[in-house]
Protein backbone atom coordinates (compact mmCIF):
# COMPACT_ATOMS: atom_id res chain seq x y z
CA UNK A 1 -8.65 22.18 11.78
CA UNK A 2 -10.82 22.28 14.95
CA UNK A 3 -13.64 20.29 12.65
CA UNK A 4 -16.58 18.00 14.27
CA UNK A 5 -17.26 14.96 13.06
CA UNK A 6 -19.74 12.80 15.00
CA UNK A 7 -18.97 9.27 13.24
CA UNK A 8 -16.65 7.86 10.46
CA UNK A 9 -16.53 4.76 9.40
CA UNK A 10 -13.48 4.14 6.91
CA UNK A 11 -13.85 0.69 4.42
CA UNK A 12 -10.72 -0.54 2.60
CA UNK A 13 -10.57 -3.35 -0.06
CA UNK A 14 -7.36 -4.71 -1.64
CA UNK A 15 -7.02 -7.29 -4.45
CA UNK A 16 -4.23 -9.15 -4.66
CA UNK A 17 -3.05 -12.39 -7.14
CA UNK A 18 -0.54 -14.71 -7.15
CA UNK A 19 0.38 -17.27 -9.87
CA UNK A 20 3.03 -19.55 -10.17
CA UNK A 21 5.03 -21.95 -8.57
CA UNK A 22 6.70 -21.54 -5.23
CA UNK A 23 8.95 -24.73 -5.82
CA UNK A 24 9.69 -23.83 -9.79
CA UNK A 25 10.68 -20.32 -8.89
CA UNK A 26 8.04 -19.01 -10.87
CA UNK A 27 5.48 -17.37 -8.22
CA UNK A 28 4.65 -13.85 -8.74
CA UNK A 29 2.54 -12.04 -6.59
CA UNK A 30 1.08 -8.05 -7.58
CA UNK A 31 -1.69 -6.03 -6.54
CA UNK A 32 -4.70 -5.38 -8.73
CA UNK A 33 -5.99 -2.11 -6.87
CA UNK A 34 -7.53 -0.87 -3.68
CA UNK A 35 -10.85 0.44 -3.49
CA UNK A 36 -11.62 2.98 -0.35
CA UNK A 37 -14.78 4.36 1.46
CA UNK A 38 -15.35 7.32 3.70
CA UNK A 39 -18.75 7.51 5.90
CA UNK A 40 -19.07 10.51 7.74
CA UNK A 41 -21.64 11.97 9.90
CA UNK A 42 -21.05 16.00 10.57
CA UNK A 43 -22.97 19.28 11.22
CA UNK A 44 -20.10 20.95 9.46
CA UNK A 45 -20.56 22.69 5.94
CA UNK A 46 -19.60 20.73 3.05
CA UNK A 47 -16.63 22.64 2.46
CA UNK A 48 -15.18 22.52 5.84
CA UNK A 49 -15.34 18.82 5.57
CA UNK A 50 -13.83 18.25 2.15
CA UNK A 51 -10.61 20.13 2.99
CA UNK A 52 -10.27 17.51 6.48
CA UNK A 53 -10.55 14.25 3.98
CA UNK A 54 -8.50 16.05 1.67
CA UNK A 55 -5.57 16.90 4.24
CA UNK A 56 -5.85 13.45 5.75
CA UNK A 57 -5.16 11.86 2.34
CA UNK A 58 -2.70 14.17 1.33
CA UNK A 59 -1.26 13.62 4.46
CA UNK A 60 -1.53 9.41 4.38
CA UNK A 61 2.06 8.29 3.77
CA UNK A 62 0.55 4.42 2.45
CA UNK A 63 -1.95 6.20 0.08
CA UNK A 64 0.45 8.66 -1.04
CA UNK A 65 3.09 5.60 -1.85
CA UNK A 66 0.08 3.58 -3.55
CA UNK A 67 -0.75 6.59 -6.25
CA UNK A 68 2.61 7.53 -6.73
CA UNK A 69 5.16 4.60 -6.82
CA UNK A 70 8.40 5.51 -5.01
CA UNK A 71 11.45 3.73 -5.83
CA UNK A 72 12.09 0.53 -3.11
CA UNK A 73 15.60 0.26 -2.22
CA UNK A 74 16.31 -3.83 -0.92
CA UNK A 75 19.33 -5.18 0.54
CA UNK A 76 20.14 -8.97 1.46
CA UNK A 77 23.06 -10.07 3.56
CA UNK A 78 23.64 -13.95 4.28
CA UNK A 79 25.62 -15.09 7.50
CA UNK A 80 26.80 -11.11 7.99
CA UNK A 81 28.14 -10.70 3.94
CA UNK A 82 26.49 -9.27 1.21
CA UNK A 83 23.76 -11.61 -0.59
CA UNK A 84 22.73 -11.27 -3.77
CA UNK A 85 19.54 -13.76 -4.23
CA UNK A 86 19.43 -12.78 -8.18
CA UNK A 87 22.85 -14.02 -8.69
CA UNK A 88 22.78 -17.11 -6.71
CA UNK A 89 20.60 -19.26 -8.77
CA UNK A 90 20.81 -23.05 -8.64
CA UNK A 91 21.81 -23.75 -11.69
CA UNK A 92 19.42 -26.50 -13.56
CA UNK A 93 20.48 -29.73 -14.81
């Protein structure tokens, strides 16, 4: 976009929890939200600016997959054979 931009300092924060028990099977882990901020030092206009932090987050694959969920496709295998870690519970006494 053949912009200058003398300095930029980018600041993420993520917020994570996890509760449960690791040995009880119970742990779950999930992501509260992410808070980001954009310094930037330019003699650009304004406008010129905005469209370069709106292409680079239009453009940011992990941003882009944070605001709008895709669908995660896992696979297990176990010695070379399918695995299905859902369906091989130990089964409690």
């Amino acid at each position: 976009m053949k912009t200058s931009v003398n300095k930029a300092r980018v600041f993420v924060k993520a917020k994570f929890k996890s509760e449960g028990s690791v040995l009880a099977e119970t742990v779950q882990a999930r992501g509260l939200g992410f808070e980001t901020r954009l310094e930037l030092e330019s003699e650009e206009p304004k406008e010129k600016i905005a469209a370069v932090v709106r292409n680079a987050e239009n453009g940011c694959y992990v941003l882009q997959s944070i605001l709008n969920p895709v669908p995660v496709e896992r696979q297990f295998t176990l010695n070379g054979a399918a695995f299905d870690p859902e369906g091989s519970r130990k089964k409690k006494d």
